[in-house]
N, C-alpha and C. Protein backbone atom coordinates (compact mmCIF):
# COMPACT_ATOMS: atom_id res chain seq x y z
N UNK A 1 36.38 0.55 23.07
CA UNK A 1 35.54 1.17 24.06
C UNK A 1 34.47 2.04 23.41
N UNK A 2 34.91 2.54 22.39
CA UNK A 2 33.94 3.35 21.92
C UNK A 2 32.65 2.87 21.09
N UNK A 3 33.02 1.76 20.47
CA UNK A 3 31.82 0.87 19.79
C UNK A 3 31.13 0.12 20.68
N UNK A 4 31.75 -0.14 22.01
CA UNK A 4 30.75 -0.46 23.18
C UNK A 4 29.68 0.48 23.49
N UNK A 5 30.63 1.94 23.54
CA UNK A 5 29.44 2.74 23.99
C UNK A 5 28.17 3.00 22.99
N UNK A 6 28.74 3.19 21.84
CA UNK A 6 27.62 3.60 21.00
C UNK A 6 26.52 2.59 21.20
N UNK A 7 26.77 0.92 21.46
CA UNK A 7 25.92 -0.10 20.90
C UNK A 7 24.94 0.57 22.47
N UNK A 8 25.35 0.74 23.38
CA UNK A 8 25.25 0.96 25.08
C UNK A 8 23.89 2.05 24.68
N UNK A 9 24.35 2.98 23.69
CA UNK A 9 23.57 4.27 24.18
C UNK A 9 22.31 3.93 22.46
N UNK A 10 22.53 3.29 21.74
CA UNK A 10 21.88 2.89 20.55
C UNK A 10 20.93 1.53 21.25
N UNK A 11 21.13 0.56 21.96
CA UNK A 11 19.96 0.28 22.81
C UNK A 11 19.18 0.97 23.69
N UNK A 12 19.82 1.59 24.47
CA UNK A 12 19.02 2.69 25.51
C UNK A 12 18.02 3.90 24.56
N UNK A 13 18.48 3.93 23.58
CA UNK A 13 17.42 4.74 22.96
C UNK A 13 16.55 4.27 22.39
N UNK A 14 16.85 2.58 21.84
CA UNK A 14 15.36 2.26 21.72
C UNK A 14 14.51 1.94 22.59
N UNK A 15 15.17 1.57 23.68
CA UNK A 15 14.09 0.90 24.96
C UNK A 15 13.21 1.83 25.05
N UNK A 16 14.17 3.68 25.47
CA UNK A 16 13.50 4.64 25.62
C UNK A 16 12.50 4.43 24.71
N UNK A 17 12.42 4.66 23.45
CA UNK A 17 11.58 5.13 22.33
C UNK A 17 10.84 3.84 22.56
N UNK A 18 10.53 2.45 22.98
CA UNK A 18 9.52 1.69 22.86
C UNK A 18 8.76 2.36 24.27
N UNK A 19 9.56 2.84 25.24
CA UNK A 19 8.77 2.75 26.68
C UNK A 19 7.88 4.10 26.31
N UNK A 20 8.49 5.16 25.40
CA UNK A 20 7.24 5.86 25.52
C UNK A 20 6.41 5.69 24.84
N UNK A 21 6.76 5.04 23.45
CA UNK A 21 5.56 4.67 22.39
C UNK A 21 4.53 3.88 22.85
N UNK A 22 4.39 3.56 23.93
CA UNK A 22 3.22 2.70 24.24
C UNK A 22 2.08 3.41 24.99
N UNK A 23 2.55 4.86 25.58
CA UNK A 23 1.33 5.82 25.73
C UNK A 23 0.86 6.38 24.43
N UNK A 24 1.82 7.04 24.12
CA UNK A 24 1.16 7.19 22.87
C UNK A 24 0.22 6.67 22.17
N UNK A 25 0.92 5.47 21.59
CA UNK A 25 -0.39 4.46 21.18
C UNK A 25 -1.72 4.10 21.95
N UNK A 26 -1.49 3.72 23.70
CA UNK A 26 -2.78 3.75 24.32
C UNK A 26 -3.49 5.26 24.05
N UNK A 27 -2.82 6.21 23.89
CA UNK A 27 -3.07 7.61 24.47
C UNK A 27 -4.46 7.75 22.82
N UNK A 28 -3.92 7.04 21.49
CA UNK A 28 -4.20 7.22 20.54
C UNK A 28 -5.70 6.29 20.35
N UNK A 29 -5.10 5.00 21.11
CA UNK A 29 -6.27 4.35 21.22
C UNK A 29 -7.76 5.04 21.43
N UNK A 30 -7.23 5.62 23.03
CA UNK A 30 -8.12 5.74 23.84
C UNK A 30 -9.50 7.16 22.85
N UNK A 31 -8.54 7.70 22.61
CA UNK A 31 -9.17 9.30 21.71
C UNK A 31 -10.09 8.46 20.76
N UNK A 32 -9.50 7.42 19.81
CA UNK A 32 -10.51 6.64 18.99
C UNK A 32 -11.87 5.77 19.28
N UNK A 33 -11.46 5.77 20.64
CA UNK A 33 -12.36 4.82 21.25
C UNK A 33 -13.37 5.45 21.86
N UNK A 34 -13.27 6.78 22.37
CA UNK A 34 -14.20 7.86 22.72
C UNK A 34 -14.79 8.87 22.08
N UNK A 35 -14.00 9.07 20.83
CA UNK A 35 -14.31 10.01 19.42
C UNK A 35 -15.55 9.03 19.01
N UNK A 36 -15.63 7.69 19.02
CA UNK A 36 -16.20 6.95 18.13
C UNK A 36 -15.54 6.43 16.87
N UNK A 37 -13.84 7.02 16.18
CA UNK A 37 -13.75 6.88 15.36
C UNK A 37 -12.95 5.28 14.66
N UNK A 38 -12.55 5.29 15.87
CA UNK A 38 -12.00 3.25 15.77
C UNK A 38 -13.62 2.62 15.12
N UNK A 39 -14.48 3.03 15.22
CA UNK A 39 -15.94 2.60 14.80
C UNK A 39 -15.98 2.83 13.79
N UNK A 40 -16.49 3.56 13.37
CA UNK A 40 -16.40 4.62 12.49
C UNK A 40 -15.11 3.66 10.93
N UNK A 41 -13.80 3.50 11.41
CA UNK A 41 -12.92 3.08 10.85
C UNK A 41 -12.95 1.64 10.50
N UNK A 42 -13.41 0.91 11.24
CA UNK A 42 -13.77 -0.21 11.31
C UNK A 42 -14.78 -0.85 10.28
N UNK A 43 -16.19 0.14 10.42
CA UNK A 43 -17.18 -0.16 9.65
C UNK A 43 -17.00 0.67 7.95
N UNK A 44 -16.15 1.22 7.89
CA UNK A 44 -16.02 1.47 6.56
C UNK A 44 -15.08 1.13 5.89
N UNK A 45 -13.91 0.20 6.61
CA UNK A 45 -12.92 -0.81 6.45
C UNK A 45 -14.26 -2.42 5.55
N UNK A 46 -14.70 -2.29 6.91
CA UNK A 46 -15.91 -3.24 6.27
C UNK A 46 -16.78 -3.04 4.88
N UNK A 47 -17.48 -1.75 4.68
CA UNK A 47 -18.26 -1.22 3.56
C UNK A 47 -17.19 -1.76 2.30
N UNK A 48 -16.03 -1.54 2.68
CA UNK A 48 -15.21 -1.24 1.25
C UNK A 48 -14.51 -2.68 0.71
N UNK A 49 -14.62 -3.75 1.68
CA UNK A 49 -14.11 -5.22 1.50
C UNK A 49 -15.42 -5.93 1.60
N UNK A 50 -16.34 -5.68 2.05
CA UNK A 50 -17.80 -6.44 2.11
C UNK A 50 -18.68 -6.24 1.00
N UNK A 51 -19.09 -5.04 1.04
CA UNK A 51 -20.23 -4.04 0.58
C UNK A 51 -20.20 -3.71 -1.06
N UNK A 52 -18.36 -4.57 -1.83
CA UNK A 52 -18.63 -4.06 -2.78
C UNK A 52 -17.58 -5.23 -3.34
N UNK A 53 -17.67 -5.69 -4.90
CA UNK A 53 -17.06 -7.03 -5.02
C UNK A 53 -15.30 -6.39 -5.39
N UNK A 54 -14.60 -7.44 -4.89
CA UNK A 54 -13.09 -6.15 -4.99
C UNK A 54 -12.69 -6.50 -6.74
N UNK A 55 -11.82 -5.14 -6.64
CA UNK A 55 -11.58 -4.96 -8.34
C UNK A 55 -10.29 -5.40 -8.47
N UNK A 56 -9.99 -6.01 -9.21
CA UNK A 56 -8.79 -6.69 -9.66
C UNK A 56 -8.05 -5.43 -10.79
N UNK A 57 -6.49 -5.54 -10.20
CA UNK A 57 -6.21 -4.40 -10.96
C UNK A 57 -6.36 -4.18 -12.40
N UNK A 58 -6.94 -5.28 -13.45
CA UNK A 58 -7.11 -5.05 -14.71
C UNK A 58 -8.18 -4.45 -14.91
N UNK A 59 -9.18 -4.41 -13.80
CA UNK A 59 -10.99 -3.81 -13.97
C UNK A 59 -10.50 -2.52 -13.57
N UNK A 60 -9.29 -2.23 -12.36
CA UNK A 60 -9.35 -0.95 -11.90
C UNK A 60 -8.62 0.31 -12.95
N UNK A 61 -8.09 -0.86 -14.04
CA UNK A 61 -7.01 0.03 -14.58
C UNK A 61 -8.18 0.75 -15.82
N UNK A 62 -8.93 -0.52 -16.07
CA UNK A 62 -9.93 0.27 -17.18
C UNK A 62 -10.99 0.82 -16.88
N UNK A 63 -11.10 1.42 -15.96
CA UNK A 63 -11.63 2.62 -15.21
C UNK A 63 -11.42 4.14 -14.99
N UNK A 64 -10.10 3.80 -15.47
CA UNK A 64 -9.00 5.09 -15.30
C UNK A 64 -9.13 5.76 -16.98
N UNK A 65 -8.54 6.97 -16.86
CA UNK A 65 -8.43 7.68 -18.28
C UNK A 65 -7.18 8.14 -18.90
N UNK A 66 -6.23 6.85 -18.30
CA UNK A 66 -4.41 6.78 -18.53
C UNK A 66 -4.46 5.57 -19.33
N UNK A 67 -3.23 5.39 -19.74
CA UNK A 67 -2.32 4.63 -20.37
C UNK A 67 -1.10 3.76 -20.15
N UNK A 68 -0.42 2.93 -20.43
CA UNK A 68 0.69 2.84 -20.54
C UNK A 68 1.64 2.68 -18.98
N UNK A 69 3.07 3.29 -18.57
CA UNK A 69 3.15 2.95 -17.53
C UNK A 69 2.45 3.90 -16.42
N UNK A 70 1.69 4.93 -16.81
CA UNK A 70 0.90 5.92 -16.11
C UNK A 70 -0.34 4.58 -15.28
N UNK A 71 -0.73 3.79 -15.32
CA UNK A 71 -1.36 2.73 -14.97
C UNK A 71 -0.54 1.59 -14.25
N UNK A 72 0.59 1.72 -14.47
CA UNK A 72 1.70 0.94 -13.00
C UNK A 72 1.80 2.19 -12.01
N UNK A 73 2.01 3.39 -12.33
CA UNK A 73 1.91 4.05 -11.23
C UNK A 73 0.96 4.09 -10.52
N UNK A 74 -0.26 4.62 -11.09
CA UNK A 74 -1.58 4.54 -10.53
C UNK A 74 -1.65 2.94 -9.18
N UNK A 75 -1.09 2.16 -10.24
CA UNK A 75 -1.58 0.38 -9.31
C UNK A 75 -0.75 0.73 -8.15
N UNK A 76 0.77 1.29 -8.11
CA UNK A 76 1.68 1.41 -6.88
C UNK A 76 1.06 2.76 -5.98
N UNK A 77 0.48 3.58 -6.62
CA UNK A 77 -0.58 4.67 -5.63
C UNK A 77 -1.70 3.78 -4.83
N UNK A 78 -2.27 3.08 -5.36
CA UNK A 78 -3.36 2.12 -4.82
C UNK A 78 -2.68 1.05 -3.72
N UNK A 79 -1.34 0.40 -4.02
CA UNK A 79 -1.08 -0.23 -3.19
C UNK A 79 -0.82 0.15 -2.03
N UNK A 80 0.16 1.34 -2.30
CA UNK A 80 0.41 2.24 -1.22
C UNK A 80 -0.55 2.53 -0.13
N UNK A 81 -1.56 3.26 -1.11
CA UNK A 81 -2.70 3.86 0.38
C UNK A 81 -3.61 2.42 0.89
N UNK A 82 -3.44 1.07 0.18
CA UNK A 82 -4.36 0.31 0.92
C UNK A 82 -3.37 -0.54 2.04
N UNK A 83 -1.58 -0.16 1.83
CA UNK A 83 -1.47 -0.52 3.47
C UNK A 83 -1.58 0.73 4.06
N UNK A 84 -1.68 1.67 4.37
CA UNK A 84 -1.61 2.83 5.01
C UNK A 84 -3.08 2.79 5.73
N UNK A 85 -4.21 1.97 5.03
CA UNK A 85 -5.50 2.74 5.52
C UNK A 85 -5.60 1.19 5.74
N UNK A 86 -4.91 -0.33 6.03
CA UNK A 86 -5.37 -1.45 6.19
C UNK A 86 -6.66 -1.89 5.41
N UNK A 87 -6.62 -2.08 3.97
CA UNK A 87 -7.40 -2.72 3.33
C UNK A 87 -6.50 -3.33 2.08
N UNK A 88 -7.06 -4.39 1.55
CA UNK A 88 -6.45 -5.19 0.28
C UNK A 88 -6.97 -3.78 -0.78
N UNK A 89 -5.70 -3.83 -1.76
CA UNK A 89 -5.86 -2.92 -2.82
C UNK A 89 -7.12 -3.21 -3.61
N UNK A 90 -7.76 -4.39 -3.47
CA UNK A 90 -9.07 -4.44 -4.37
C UNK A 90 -9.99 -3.84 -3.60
N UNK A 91 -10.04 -3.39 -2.35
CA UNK A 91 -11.16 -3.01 -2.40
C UNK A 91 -11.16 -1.50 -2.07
N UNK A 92 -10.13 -0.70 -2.99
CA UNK A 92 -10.00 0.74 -3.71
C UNK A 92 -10.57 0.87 -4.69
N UNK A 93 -11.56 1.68 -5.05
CA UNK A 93 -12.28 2.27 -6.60
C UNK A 93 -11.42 3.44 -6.64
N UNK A 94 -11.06 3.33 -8.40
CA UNK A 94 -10.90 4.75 -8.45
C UNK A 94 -11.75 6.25 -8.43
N UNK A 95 -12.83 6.15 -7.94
CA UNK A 95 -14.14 7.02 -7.83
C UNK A 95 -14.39 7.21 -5.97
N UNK A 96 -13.31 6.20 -5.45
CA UNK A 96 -13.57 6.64 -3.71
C UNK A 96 -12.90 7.68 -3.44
N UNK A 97 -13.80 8.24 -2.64
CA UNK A 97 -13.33 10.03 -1.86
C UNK A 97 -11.89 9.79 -1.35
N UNK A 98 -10.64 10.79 -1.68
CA UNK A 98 -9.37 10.48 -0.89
C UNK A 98 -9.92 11.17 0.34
N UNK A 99 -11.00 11.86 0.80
CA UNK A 99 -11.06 11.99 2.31
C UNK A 99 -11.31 11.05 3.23
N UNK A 100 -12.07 10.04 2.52
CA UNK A 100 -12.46 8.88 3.54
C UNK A 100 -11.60 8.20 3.29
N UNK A 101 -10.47 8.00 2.32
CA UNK A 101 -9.14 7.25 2.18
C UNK A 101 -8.28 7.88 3.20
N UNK A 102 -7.93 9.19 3.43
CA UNK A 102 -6.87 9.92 4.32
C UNK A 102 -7.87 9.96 5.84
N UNK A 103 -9.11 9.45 5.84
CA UNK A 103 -9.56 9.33 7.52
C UNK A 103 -9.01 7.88 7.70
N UNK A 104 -9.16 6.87 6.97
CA UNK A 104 -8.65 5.34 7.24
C UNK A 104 -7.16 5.21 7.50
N UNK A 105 -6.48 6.23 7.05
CA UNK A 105 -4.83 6.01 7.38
C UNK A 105 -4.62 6.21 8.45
N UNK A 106 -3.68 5.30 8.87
CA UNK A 106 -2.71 5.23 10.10
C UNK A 106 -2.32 7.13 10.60
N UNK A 107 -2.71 7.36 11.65
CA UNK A 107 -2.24 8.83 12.14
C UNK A 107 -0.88 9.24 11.71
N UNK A 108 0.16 8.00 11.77
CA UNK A 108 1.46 8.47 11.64
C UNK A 108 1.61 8.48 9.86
N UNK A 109 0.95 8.18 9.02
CA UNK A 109 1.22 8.07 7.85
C UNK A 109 0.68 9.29 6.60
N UNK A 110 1.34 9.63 5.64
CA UNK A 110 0.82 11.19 4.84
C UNK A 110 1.18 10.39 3.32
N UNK A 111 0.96 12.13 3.51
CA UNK A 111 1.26 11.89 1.89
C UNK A 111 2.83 11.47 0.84
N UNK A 112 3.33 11.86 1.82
CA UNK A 112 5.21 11.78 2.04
C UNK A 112 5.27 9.87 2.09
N UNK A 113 4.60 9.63 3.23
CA UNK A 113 4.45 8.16 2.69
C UNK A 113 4.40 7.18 1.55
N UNK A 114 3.16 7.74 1.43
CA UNK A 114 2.54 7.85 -0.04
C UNK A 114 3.71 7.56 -1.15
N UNK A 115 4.03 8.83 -1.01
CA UNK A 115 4.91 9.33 -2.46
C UNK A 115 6.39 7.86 -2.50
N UNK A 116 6.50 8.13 -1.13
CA UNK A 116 7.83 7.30 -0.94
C UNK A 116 7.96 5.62 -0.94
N UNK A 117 6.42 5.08 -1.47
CA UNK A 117 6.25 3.62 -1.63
C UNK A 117 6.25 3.42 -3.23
N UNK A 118 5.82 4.52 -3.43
CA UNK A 118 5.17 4.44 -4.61
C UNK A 118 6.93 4.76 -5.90
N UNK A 119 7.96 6.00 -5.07
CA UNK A 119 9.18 6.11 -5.51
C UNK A 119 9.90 4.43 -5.33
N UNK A 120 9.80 3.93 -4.33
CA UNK A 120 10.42 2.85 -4.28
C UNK A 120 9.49 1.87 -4.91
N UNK A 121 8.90 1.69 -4.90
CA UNK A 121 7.96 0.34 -5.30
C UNK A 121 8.64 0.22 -7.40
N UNK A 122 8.55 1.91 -7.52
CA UNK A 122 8.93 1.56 -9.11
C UNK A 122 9.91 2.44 -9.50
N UNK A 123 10.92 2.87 -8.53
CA UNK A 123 12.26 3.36 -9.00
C UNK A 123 12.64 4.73 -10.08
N UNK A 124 11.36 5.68 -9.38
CA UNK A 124 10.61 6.72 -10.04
C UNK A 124 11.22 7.57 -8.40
N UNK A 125 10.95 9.21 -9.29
CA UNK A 125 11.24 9.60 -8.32
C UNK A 125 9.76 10.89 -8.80
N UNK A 126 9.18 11.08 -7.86
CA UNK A 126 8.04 12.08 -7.73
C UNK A 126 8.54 13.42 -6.91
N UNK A 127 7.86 14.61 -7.63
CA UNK A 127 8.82 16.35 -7.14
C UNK A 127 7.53 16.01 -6.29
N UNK A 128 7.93 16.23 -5.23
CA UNK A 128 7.24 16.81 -3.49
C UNK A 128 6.78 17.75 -3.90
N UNK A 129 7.85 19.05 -4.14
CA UNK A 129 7.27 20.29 -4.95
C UNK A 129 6.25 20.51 -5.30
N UNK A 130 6.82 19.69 -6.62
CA UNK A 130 5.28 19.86 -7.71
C UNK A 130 3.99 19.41 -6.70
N UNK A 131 4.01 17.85 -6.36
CA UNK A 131 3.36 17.14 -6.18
C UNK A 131 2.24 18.80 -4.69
N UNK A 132 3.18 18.97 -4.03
CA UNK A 132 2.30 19.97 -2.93
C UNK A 132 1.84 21.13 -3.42
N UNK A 133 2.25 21.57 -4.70
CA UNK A 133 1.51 22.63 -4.79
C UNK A 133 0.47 22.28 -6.17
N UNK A 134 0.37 21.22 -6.56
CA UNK A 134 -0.40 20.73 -7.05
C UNK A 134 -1.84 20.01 -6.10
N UNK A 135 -1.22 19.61 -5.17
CA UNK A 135 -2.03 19.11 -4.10
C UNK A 135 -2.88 20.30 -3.33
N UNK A 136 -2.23 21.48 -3.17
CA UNK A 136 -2.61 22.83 -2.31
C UNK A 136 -3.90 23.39 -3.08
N UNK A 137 -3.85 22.87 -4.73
CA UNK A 137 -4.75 23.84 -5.46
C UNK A 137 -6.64 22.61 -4.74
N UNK A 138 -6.12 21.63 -5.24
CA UNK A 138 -7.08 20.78 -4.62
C UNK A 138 -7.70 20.01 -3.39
N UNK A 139 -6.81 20.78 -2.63
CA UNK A 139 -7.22 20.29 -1.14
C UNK A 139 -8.85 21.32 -0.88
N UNK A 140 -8.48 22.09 -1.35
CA UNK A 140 -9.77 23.02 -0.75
C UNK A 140 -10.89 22.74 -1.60
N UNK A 141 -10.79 21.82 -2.06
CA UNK A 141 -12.20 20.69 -2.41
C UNK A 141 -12.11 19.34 -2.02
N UNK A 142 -11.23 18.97 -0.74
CA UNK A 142 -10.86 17.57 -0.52
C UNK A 142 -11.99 16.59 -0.29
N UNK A 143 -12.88 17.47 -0.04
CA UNK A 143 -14.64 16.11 0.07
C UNK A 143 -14.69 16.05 -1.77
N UNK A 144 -14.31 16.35 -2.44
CA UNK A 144 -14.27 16.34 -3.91
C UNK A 144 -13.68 15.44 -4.62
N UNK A 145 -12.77 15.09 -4.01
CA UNK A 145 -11.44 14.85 -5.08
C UNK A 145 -11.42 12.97 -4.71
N UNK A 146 -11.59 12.51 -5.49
CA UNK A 146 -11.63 11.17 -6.09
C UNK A 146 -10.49 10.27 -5.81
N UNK A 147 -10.19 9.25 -5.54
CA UNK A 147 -8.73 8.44 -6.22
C UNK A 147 -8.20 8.69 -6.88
N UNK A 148 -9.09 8.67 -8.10
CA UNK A 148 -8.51 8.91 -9.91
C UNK A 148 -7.68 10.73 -9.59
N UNK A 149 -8.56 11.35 -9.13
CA UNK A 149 -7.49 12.60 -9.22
C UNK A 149 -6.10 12.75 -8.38
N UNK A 150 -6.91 12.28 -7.31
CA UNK A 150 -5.40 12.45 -6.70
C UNK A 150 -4.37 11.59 -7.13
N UNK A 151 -4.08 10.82 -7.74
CA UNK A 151 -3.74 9.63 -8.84
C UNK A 151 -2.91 10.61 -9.31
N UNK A 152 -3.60 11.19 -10.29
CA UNK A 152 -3.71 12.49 -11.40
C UNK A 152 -2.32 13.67 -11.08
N UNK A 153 -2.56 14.20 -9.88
CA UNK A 153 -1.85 14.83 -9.25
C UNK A 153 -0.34 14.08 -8.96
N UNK A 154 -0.45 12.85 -8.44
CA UNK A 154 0.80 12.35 -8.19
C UNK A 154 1.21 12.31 -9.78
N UNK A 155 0.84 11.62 -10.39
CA UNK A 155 1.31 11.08 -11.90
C UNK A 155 1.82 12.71 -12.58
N UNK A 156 1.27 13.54 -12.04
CA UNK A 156 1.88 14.86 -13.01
C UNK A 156 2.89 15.33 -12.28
N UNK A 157 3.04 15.07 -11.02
CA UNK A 157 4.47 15.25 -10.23
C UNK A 157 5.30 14.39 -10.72
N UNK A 158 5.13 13.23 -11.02
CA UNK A 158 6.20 12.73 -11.52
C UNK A 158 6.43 12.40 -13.26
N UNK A 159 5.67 12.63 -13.40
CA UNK A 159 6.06 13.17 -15.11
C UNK A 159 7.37 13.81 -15.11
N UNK A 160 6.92 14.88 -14.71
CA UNK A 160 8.37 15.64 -14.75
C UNK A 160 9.51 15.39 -14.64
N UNK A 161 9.83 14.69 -13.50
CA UNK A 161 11.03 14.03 -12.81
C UNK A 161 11.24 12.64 -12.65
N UNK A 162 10.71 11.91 -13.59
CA UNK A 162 11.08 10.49 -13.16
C UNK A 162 12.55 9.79 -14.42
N UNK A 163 13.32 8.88 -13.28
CA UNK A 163 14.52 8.10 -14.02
C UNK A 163 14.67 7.63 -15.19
N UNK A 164 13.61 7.14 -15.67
CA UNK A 164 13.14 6.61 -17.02
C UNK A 164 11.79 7.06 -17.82
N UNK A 165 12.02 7.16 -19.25
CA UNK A 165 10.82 8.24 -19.43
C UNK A 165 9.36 7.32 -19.35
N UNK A 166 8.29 8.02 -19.44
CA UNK A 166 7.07 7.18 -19.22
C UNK A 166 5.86 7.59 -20.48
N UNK A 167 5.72 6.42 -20.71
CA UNK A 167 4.65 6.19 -22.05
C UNK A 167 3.22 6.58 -22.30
């Protein structure tokens, strides 16, 4: 009786959770669609897969001013934010603004995301810690700060703390 109920009240909570997620999402729509910024998102989705020839991760890696597996991380940072912001990882430079990278992401998605594709993708573990108060010093130049740095920032959070050492 009791594994009936749970399955009983473990469907009812997703129905719940789909029946309201669908205002939400219209609710999210609608703000984008009147902000202008679904536009806005759209056409610089476009600029960045159209407007520029995409880089294959061996062009993107020798662009960078790392090494070794510091350049698999970097590639799993890149993969990361190009599903988050819906674009193929080639058409990330390491020289694009992370502000117009963090306007293209999904509302529900951060930096916690981020960190947590990039921990799983290569079995690394990155300090949050570090990583936020490393992040705190450079947010207050966030029209500033590049790919390559914020790259930079993750890669020195996990220096510290990762499973296997890095080259």
């Amino acid at each position: 009786m009791g594994a009936a109920m749970l399955r009983f009240f473990g469907k009812a909570a997703a129905f719940l959770f789909q029946m309201l997620s669908y205002p939400l999402l219209f609710a999210n729509w609608l703000f984008g669609a009147i902000s202008g910024e679904n536009r806005w998102i759209r056409e610089q989705q476009q600029r960045m897969m159209e407007g520029r020839p995409p880089l294959a991760d061996a062009d993107f890696a020798a662009r960078l001013p790392i090494q070794g597996e510091q350049i698999r991380i970097c590639l799993a940072i890149r993969d990361a934010l190009a599903v988050d912001c819906g674009l193929p990882k080639t058409a990330i430079y390491p020289d694009d603004g992370v502000a117009v990278l963090f306007r293209l992401m999904s509302p529900w998605a951060g930096f916690l995301d981020i960190i947590f594709r990039v921990e799983h993708a290569l079995g690394i573990t990155v300090s949050v810690r570090d990583f936020q108060k490393r992040w705190r010093e450079a947010e207050l130049r966030v029209g500033e700060v590049s790919f390559e740095e914020f790259a930079c920032i993750v890669l020195a959070a996990a220096l510290g703390s990762t499973r296997r050492p890095i080259t």
